[in-house]
PDB file of N, CA and C in Angstrom:
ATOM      1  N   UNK A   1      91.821 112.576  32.509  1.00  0.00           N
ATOM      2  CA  UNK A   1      91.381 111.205  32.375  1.00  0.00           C
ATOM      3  C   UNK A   1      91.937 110.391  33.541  1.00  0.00           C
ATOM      4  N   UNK A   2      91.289 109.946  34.633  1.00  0.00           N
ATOM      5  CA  UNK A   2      91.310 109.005  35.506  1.00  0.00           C
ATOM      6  C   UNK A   2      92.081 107.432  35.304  1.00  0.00           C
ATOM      7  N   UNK A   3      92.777 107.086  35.394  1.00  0.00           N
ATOM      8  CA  UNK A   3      93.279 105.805  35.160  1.00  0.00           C
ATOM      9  C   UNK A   3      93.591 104.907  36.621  1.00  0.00           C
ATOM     10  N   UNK A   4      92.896 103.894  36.720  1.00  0.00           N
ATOM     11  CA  UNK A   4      92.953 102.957  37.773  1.00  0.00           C
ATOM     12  C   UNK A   4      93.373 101.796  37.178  1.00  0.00           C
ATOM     13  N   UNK A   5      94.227 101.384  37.696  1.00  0.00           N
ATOM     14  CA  UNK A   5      95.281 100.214  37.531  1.00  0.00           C
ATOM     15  C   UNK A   5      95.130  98.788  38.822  1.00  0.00           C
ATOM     16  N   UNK A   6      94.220  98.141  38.533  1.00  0.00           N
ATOM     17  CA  UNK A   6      93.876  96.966  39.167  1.00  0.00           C
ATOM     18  C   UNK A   6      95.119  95.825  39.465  1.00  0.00           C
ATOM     19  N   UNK A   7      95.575  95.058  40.438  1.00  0.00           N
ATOM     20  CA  UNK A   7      96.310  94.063  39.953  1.00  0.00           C
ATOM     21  C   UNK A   7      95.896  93.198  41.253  1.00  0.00           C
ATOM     22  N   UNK A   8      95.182  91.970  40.840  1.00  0.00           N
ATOM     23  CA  UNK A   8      94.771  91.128  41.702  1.00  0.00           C
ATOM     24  C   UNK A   8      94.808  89.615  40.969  1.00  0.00           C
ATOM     25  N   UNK A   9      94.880  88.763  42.357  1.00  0.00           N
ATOM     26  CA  UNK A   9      94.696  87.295  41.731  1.00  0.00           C
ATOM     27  C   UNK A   9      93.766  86.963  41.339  1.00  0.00           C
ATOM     28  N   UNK A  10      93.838  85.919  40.345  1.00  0.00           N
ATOM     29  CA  UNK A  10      93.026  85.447  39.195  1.00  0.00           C
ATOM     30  C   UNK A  10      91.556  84.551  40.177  1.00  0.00           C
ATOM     31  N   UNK A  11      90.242  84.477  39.703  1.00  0.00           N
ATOM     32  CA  UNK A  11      89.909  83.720  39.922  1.00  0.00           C
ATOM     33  C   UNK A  11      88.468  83.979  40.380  1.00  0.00           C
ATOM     34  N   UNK A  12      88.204  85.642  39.907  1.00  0.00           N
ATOM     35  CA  UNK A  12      87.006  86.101  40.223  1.00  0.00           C
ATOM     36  C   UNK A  12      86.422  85.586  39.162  1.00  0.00           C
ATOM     37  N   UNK A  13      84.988  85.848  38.869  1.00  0.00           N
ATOM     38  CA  UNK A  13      84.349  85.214  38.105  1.00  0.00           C
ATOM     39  C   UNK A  13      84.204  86.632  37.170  1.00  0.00           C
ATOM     40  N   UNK A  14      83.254  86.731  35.988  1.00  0.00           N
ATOM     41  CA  UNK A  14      83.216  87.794  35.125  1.00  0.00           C
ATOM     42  C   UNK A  14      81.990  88.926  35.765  1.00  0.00           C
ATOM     43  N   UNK A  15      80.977  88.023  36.352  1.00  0.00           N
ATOM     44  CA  UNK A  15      80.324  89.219  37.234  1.00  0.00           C
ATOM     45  C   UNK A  15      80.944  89.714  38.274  1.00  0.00           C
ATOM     46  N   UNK A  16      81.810  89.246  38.806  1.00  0.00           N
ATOM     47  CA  UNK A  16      82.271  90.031  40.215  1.00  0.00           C
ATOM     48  C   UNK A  16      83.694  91.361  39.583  1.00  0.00           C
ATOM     49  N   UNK A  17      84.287  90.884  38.296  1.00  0.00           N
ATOM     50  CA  UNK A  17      85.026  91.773  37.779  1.00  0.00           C
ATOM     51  C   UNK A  17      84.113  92.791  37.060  1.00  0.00           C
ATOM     52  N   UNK A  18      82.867  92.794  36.705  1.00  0.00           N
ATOM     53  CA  UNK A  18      82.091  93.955  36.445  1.00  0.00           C
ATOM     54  C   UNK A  18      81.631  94.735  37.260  1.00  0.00           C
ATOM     55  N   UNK A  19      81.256  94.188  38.453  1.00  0.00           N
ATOM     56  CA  UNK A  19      80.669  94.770  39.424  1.00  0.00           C
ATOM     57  C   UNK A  19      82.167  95.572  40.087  1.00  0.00           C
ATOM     58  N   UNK A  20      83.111  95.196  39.991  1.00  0.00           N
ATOM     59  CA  UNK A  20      84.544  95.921  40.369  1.00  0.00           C
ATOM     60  C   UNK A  20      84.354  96.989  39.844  1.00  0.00           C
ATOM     61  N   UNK A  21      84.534  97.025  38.618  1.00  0.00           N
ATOM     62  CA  UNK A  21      85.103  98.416  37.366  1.00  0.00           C
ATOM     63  C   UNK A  21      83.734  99.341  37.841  1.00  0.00           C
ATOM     64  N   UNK A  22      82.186  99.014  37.822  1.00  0.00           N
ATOM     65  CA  UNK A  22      81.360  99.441  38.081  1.00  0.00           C
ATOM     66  C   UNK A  22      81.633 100.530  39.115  1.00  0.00           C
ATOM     67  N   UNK A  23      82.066  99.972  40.736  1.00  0.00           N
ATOM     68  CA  UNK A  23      82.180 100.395  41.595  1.00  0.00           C
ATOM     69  C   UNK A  23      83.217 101.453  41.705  1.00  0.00           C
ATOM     70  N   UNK A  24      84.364 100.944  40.931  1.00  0.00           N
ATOM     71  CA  UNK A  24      85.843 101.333  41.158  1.00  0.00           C
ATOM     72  C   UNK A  24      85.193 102.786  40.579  1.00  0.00           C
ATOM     73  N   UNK A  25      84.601 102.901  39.028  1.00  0.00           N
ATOM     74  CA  UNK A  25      84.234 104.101  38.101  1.00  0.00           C
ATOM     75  C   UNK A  25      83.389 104.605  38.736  1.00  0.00           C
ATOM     76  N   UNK A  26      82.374 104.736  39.449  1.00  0.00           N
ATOM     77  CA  UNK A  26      81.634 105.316  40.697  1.00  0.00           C
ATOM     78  C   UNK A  26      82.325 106.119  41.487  1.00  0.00           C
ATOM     79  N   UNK A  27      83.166 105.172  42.958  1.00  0.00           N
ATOM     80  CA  UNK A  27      84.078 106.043  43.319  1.00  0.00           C
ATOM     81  C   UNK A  27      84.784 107.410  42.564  1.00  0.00           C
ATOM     82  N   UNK A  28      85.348 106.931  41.723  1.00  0.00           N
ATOM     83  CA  UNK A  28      86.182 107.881  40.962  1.00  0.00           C
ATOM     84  C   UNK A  28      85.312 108.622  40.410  1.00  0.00           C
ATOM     85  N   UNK A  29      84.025 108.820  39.620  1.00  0.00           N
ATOM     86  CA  UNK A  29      83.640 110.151  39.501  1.00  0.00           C
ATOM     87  C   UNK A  29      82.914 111.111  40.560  1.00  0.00           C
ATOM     88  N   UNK A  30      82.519 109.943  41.831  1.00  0.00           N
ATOM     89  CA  UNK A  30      81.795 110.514  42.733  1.00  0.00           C
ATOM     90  C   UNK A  30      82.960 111.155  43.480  1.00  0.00           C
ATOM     91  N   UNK A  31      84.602 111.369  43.565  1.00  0.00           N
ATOM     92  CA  UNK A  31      85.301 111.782  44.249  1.00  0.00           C
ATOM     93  C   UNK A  31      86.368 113.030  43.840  1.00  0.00           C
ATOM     94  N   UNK A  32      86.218 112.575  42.026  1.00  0.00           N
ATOM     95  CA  UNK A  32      86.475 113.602  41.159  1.00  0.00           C
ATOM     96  C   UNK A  32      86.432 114.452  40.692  1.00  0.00           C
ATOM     97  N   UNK A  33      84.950 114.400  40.088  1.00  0.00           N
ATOM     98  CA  UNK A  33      83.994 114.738  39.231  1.00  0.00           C
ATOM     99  C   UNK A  33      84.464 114.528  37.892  1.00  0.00           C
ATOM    100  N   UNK A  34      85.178 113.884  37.485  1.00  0.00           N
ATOM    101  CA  UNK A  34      85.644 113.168  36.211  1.00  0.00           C
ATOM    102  C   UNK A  34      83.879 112.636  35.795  1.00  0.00           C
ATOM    103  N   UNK A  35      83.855 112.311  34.864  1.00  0.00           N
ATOM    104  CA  UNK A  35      82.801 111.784  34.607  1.00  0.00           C
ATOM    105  C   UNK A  35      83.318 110.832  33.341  1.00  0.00           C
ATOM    106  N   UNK A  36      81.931 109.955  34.146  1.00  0.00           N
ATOM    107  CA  UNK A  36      82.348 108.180  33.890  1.00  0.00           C
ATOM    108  C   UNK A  36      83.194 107.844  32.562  1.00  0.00           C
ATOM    109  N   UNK A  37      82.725 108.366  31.553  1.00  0.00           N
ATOM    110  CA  UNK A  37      83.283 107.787  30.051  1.00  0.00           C
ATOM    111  C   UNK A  37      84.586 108.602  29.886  1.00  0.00           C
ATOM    112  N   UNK A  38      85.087 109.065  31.146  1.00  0.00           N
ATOM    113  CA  UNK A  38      86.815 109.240  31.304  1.00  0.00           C
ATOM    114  C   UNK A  38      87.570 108.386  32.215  1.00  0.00           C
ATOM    115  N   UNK A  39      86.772 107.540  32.879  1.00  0.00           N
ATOM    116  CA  UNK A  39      87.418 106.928  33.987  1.00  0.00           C
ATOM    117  C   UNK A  39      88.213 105.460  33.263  1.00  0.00           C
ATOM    118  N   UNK A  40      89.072 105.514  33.080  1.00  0.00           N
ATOM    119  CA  UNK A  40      89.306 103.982  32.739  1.00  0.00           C
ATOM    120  C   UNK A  40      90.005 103.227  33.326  1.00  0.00           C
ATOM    121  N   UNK A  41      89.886 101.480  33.649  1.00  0.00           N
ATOM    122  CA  UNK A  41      89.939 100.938  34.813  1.00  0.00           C
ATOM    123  C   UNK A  41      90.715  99.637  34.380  1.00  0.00           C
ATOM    124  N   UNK A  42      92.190  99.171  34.163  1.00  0.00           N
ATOM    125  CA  UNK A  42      92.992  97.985  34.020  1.00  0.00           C
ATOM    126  C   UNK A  42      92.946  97.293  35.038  1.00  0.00           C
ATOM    127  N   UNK A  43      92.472  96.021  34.654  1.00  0.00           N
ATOM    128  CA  UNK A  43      92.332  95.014  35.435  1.00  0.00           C
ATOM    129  C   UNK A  43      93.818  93.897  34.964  1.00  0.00           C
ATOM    130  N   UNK A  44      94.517  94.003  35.944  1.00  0.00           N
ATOM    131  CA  UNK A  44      95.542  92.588  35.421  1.00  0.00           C
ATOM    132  C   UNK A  44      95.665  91.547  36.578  1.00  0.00           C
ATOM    133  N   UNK A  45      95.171  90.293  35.756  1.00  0.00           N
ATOM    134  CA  UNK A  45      94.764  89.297  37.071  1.00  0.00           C
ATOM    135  C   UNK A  45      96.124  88.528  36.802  1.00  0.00           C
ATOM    136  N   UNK A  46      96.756  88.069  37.686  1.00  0.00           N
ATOM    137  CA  UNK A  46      97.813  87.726  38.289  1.00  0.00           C
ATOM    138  C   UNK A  46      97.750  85.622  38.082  1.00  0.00           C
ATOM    139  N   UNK A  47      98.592  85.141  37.821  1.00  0.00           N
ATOM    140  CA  UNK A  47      98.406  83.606  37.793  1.00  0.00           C
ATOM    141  C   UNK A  47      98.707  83.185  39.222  1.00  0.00           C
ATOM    142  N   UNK A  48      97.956  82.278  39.832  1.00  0.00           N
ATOM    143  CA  UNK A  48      98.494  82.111  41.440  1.00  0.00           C
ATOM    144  C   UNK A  48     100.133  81.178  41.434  1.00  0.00           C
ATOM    145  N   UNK A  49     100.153  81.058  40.696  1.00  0.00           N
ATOM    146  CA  UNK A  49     101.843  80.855  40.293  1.00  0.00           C
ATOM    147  C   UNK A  49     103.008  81.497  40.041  1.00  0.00           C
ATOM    148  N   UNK A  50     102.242  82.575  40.221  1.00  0.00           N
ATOM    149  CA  UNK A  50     103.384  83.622  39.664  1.00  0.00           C
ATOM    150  C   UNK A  50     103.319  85.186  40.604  1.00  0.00           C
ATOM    151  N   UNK A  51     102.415  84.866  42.001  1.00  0.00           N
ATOM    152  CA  UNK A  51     102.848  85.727  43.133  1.00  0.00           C
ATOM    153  C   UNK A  51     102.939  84.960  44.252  1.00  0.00           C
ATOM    154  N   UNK A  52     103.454  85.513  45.322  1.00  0.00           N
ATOM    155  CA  UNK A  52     103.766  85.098  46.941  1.00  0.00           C
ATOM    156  C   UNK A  52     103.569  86.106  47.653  1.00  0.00           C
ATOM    157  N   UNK A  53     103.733  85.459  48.907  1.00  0.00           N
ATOM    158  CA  UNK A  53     104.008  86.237  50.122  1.00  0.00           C
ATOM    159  C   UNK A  53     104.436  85.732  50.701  1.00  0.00           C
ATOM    160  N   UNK A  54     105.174  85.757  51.474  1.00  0.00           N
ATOM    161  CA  UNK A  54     106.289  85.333  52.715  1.00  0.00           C
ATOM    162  C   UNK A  54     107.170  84.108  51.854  1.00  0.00           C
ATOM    163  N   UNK A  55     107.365  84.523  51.032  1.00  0.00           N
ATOM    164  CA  UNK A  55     108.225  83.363  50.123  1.00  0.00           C
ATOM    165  C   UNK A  55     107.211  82.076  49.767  1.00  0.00           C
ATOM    166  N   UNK A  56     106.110  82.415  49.821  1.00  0.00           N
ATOM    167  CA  UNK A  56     105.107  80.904  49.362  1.00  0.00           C
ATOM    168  C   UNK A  56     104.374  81.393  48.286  1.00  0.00           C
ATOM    169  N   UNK A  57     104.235  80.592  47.032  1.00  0.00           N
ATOM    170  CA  UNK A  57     103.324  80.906  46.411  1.00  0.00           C
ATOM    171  C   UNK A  57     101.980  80.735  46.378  1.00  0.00           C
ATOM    172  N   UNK A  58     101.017  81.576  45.827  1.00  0.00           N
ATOM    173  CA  UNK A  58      99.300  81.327  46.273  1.00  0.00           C
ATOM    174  C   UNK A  58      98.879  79.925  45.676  1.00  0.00           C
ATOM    175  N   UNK A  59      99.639  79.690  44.787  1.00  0.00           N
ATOM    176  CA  UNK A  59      99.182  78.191  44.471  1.00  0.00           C
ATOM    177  C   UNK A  59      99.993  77.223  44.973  1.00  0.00           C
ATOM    178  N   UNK A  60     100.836  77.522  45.996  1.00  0.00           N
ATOM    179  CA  UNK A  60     100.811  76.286  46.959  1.00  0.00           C
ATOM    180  C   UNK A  60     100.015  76.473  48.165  1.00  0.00           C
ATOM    181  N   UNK A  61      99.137  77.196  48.633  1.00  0.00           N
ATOM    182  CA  UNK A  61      98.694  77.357  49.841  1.00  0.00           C
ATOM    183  C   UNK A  61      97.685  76.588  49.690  1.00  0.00           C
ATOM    184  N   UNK A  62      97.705  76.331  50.956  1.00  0.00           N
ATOM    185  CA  UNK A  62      96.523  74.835  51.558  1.00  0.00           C
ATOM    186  C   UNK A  62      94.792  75.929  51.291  1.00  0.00           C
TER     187      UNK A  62
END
């Protein structure tokens, strides 16, 4: 069983997070051969408050 573990900032809309898992479960059986209704795909969207980079957080950036 395939497990893909997503972790991105918040703020996609609900079609663009389907069209993700879609793609992501594609890849993975087209590279596997897992097949699809084993692939499963965690999405954890992130608050822009609660990551950084270079010591700034995404919800302070201009």
């Amino acid at each position: 069983m395939p497990l893909v573990h997503v972790e991105l900032i918040e703020g996609r809309s609900q079609e663009q997070l389907k069209q993700l898992v879609a793609d992501i479960t594609d890849a993975v059986t087209k590279n596997t051969g897992a097949p699809a209704e084993h692939v499963h795909v965690i999405l954890d969207e992130m608050r822009k408050d609660r990551y950084a980079v270079a010591g700034v957080l995404k919800s302070d950036e201009k």
